[in-house]
Protein backbone atom coordinates (compact mmCIF):
# COMPACT_ATOMS: atom_id res chain seq x y z
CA UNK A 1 11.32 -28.10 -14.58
CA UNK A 2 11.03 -28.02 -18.39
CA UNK A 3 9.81 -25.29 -20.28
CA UNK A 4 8.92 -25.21 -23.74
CA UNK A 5 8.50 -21.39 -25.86
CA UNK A 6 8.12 -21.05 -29.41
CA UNK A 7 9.37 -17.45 -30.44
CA UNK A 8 8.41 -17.54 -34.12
CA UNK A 9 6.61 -20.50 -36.41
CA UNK A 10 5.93 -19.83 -40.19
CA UNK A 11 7.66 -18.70 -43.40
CA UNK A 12 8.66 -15.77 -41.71
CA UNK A 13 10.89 -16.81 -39.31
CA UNK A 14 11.26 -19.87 -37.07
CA UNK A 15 12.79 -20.03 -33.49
CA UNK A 16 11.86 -22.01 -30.58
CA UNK A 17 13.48 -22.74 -26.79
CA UNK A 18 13.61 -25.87 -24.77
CA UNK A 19 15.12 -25.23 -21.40
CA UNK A 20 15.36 -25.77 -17.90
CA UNK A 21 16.03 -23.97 -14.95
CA UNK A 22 19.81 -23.77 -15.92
CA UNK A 23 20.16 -24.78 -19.64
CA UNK A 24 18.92 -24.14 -22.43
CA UNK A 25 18.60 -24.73 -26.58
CA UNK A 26 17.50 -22.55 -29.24
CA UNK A 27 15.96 -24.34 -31.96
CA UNK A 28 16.58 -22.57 -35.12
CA UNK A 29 17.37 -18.71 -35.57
CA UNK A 30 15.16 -17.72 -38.09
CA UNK A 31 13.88 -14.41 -35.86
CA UNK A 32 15.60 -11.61 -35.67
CA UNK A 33 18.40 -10.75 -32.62
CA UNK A 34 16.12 -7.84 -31.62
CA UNK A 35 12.83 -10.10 -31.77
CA UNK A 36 14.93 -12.63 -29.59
CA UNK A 37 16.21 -9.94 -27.38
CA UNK A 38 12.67 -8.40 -26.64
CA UNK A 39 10.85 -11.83 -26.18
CA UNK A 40 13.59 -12.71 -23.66
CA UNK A 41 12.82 -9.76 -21.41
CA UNK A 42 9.12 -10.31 -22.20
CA UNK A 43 9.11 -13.70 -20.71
CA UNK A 44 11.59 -12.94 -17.89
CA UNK A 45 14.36 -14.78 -19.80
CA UNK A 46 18.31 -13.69 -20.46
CA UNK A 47 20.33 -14.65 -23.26
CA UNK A 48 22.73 -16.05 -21.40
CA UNK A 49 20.30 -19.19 -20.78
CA UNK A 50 20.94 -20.23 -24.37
CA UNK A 51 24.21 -22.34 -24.22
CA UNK A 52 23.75 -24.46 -27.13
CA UNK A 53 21.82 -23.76 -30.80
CA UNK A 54 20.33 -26.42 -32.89
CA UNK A 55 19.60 -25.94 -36.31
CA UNK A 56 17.09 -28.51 -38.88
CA UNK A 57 17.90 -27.04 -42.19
CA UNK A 58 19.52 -24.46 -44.24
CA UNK A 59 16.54 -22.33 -45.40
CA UNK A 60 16.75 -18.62 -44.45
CA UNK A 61 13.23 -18.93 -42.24
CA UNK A 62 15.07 -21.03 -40.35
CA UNK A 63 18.02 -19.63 -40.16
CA UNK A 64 19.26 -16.03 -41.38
CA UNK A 65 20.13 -14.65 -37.96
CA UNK A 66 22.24 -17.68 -36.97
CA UNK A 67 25.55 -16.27 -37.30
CA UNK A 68 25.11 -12.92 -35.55
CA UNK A 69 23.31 -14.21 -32.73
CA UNK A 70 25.80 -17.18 -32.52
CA UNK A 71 28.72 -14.38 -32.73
CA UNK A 72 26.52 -12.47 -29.85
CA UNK A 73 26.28 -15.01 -27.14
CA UNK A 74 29.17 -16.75 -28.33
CA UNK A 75 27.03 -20.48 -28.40
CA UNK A 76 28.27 -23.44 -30.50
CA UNK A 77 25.65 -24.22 -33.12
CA UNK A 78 24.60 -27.96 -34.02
CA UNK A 79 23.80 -29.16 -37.53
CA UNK A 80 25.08 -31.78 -40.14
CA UNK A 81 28.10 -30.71 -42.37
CA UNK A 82 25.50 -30.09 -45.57
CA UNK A 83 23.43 -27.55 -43.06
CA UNK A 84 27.03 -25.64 -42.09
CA UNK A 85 27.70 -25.54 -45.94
CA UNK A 86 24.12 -23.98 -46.76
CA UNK A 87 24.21 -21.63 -43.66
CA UNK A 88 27.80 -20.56 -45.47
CA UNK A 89 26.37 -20.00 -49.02
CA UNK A 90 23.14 -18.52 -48.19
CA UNK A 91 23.43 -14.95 -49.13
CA UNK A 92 20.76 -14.22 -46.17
CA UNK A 93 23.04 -14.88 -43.43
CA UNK A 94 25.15 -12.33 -43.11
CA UNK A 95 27.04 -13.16 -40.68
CA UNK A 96 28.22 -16.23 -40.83
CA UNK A 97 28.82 -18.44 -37.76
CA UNK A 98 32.38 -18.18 -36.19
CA UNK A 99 34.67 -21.43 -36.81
CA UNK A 100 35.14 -21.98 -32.98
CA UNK A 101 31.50 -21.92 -33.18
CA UNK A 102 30.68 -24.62 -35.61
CA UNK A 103 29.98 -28.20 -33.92
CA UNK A 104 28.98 -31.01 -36.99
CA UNK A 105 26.59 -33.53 -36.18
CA UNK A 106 25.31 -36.89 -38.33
CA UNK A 107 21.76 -38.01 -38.48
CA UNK A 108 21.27 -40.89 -36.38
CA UNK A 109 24.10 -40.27 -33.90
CA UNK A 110 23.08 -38.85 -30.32
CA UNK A 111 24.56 -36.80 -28.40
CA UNK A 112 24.73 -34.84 -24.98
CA UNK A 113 24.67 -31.21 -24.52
CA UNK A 114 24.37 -30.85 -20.58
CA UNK A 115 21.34 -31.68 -19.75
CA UNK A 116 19.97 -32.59 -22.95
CA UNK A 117 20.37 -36.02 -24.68
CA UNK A 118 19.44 -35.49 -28.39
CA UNK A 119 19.49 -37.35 -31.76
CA UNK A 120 19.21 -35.91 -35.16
CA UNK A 121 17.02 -37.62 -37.63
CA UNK A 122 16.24 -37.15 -41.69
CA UNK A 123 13.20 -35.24 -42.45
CA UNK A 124 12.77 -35.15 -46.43
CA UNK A 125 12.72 -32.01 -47.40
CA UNK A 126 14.21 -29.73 -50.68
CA UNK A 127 16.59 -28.17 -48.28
CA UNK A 128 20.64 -29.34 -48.80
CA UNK A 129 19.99 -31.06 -45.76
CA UNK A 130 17.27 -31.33 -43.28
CA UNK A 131 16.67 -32.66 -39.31
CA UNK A 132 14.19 -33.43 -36.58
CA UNK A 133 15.38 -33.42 -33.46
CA UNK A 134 14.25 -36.13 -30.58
CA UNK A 135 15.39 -34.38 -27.39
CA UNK A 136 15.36 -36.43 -23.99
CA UNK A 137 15.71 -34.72 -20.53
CA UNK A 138 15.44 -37.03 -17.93
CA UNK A 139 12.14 -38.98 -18.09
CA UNK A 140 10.39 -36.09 -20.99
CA UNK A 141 10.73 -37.06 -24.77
CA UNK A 142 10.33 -33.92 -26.84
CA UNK A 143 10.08 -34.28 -30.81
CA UNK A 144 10.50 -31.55 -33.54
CA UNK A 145 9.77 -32.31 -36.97
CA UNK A 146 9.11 -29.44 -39.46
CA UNK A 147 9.55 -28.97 -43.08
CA UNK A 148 8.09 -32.67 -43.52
CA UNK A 149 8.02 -33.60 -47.59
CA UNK A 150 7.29 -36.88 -46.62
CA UNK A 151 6.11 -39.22 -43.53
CA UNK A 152 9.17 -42.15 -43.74
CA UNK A 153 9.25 -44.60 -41.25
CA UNK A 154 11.89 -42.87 -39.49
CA UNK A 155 9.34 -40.23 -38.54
CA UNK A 156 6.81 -42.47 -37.85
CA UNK A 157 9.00 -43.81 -35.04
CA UNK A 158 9.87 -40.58 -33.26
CA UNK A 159 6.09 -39.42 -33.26
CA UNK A 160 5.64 -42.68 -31.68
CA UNK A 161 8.31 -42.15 -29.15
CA UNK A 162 7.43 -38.80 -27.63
CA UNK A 163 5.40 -37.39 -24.87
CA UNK A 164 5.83 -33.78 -26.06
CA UNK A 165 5.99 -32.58 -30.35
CA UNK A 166 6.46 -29.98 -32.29
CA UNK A 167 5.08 -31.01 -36.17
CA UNK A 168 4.16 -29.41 -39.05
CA UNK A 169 0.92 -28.70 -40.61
CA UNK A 170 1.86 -26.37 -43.06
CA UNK A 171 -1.52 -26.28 -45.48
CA UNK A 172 -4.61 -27.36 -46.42
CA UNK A 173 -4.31 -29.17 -49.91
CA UNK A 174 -7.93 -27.77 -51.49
CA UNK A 175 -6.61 -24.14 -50.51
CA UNK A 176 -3.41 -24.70 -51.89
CA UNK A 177 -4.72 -25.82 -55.36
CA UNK A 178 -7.36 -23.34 -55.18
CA UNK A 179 -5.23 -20.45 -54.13
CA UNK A 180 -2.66 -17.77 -55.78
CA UNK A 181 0.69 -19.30 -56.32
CA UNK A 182 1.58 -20.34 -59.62
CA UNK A 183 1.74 -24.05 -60.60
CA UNK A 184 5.36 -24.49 -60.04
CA UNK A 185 4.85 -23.81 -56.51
CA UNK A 186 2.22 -26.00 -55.82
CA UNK A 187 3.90 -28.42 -56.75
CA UNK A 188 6.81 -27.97 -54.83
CA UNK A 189 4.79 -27.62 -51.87
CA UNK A 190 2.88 -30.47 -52.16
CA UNK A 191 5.57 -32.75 -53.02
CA UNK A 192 7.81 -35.69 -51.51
CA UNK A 193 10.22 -32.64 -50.83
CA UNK A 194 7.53 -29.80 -49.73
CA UNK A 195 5.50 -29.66 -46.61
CA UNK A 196 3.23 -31.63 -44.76
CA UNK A 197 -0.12 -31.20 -45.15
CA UNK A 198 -2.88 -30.72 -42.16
CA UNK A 199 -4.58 -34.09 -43.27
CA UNK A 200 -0.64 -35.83 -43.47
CA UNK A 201 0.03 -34.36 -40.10
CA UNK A 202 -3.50 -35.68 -38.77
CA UNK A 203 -2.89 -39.28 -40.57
CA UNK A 204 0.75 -39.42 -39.05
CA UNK A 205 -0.69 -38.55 -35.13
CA UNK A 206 -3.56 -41.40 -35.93
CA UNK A 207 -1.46 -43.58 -37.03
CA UNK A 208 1.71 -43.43 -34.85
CA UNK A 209 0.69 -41.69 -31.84
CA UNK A 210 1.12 -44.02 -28.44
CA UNK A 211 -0.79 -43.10 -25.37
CA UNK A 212 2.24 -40.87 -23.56
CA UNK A 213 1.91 -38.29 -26.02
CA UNK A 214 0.55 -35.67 -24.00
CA UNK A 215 0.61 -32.44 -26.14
CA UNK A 216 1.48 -31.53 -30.05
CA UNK A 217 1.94 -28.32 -31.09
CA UNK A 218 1.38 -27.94 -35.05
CA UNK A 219 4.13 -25.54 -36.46
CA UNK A 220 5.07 -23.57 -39.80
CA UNK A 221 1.50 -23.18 -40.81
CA UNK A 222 0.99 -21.56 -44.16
CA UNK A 223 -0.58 -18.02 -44.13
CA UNK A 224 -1.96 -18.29 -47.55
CA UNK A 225 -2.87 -22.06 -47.34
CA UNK A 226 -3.93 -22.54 -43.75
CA UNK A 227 -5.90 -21.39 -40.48
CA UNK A 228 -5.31 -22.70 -37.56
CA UNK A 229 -8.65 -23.67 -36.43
CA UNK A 230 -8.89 -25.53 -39.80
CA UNK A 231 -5.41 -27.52 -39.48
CA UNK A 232 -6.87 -29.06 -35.99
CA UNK A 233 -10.47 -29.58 -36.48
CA UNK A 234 -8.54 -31.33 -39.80
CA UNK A 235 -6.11 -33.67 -37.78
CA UNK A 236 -9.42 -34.18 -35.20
CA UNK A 237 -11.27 -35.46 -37.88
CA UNK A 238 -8.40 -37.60 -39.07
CA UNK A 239 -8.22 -38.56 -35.68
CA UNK A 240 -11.75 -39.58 -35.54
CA UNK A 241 -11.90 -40.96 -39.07
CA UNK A 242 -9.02 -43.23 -38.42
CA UNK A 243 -9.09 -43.97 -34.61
CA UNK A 244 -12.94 -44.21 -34.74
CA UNK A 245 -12.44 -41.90 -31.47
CA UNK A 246 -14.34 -38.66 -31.48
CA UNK A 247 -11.56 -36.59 -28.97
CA UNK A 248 -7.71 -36.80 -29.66
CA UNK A 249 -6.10 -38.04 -26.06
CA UNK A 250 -3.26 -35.34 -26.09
CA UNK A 251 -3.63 -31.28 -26.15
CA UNK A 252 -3.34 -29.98 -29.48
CA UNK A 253 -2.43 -26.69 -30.14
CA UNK A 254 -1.05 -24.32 -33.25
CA UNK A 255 1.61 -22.08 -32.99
CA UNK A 256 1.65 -18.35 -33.83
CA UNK A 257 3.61 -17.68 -36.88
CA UNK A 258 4.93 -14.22 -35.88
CA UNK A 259 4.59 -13.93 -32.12
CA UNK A 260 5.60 -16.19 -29.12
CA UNK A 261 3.95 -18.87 -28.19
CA UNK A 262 4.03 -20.47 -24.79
CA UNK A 263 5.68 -20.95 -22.04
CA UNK A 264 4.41 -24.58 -21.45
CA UNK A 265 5.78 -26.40 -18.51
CA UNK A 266 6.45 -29.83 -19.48
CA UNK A 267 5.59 -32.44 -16.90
């Protein structure tokens, strides 16, 4: 049994939970130790079946309760020596993660926590470092990929490797330019170091997509710039447009930025 729960996707905090029947990894810590706590006991969960936390990047949605909760359930926490040195100077953490705490990882090196077989990849990003993470327990392939600036070939091949992803489809370009943040922002959104668009993140699944993906969850969608019925009927029609295939083969679903999402049982 694998179970897959997303605690948190958006701006205002990001957290999700692979895990089995006796292990388990937080992705991020970007929700609060009290949201954690209470969508533990929600779901029937205990903290004690996080053993290991993974973190992508150093920005504080992703990461400002990383310390504390690291320092609570005393867990090691993953991420690349730039990520530990952002998590250290961002003034939102405030507590920092213990030493004894801190494992450093490189991108394109796996490794095995337990059950979990996992390799760290670069996602482009404006962040002092940034990771997806392709996760393999025994014959499932789960992807994460969020914060996308830019769809390299490197991310092209893990969306073609999994059965199970997390991706982003943070906005809809038209509301973006159409909408209230100031030009400077825009721009950084919509750059090669920004987010991925709906239509990107639609393009990417047509394009690289292989017939044992069963599910995608889109993540980190914009509250100003997005809806989730309009990021998937956006990726279906980039499905259709460039697959000349009116239904997408896999489930497609979009998570909730501020509440819990899940639990799916991957199979």
């Amino acid at each position: 049994m694998v179970k897959f729960l997303s605690l948190g996707s958006g701006s205002s905090g990001n957290c999700y939970f692979l895990y089995t029947e006796t292990d388990g990894l937080l992705i991020d810590a970007g929700v609060s130790i009290r949201a954690i706590k209470k969508y533990f006991r929600d779901y029937g969960l205990s903290l004690s079946h996080i053993k290991n936390i993974l973190i992508t990047h150093d920005h504080a949605d992703h990461i400002k309760a990383v310390g504390a909760f690291s320092m609570e359930i005393d867990a090691p926490v993953y991420a690349t020596k730039d990520v530990h040195i952002g998590i250290l100077q961002n003034y939102c953490v405030r507590k920092k993660v213990p030493e004894a705490n801190v494992r450093v990882i490189n991108k394109g090196e796996t490794f095995l926590l337990n059950q979990f077989t996992i390799t760290p990849f670069g996602v482009p990003h404006d962040s002092r470092d940034n990771v997806g993470y392709l996760i393999k327990i025994e014959d499932i392939v789960f992807g994460l990929i969020t914060d996308v600036g830019k769809v390299t070939p490197e991310v092209g091949k893990i969306v073609s490797s999994c059965n199970y992803l997390v991706i982003e489809a943070n906005h809809d370009e038209g509301l973006v330019r159409s909408g209230r943040y100031p030009l400077h922002l825009q721009a950084r959104i919509l750059s090669d170091t920004g987010h991925m668009s709906n239509s990107t993140c639609g393009a990417t699944l047509a394009r690289y997509a292989t017939k044992q993906l069963k599910h995608v969850w889109l993540c980190h969608l914009s509250e100003d710039n997005n809806r989730a019925d309009l990021a998937i009927d956006t990726i279906k029609y980039q499905w259709h447009l460039l697959k000349e295939q009116e239904v997408t083969p896999f489930k497609l679903e979009a998570l909730n930025r501020r509440r819990p999402t899940g639990n799916f049982e991957l199979i």
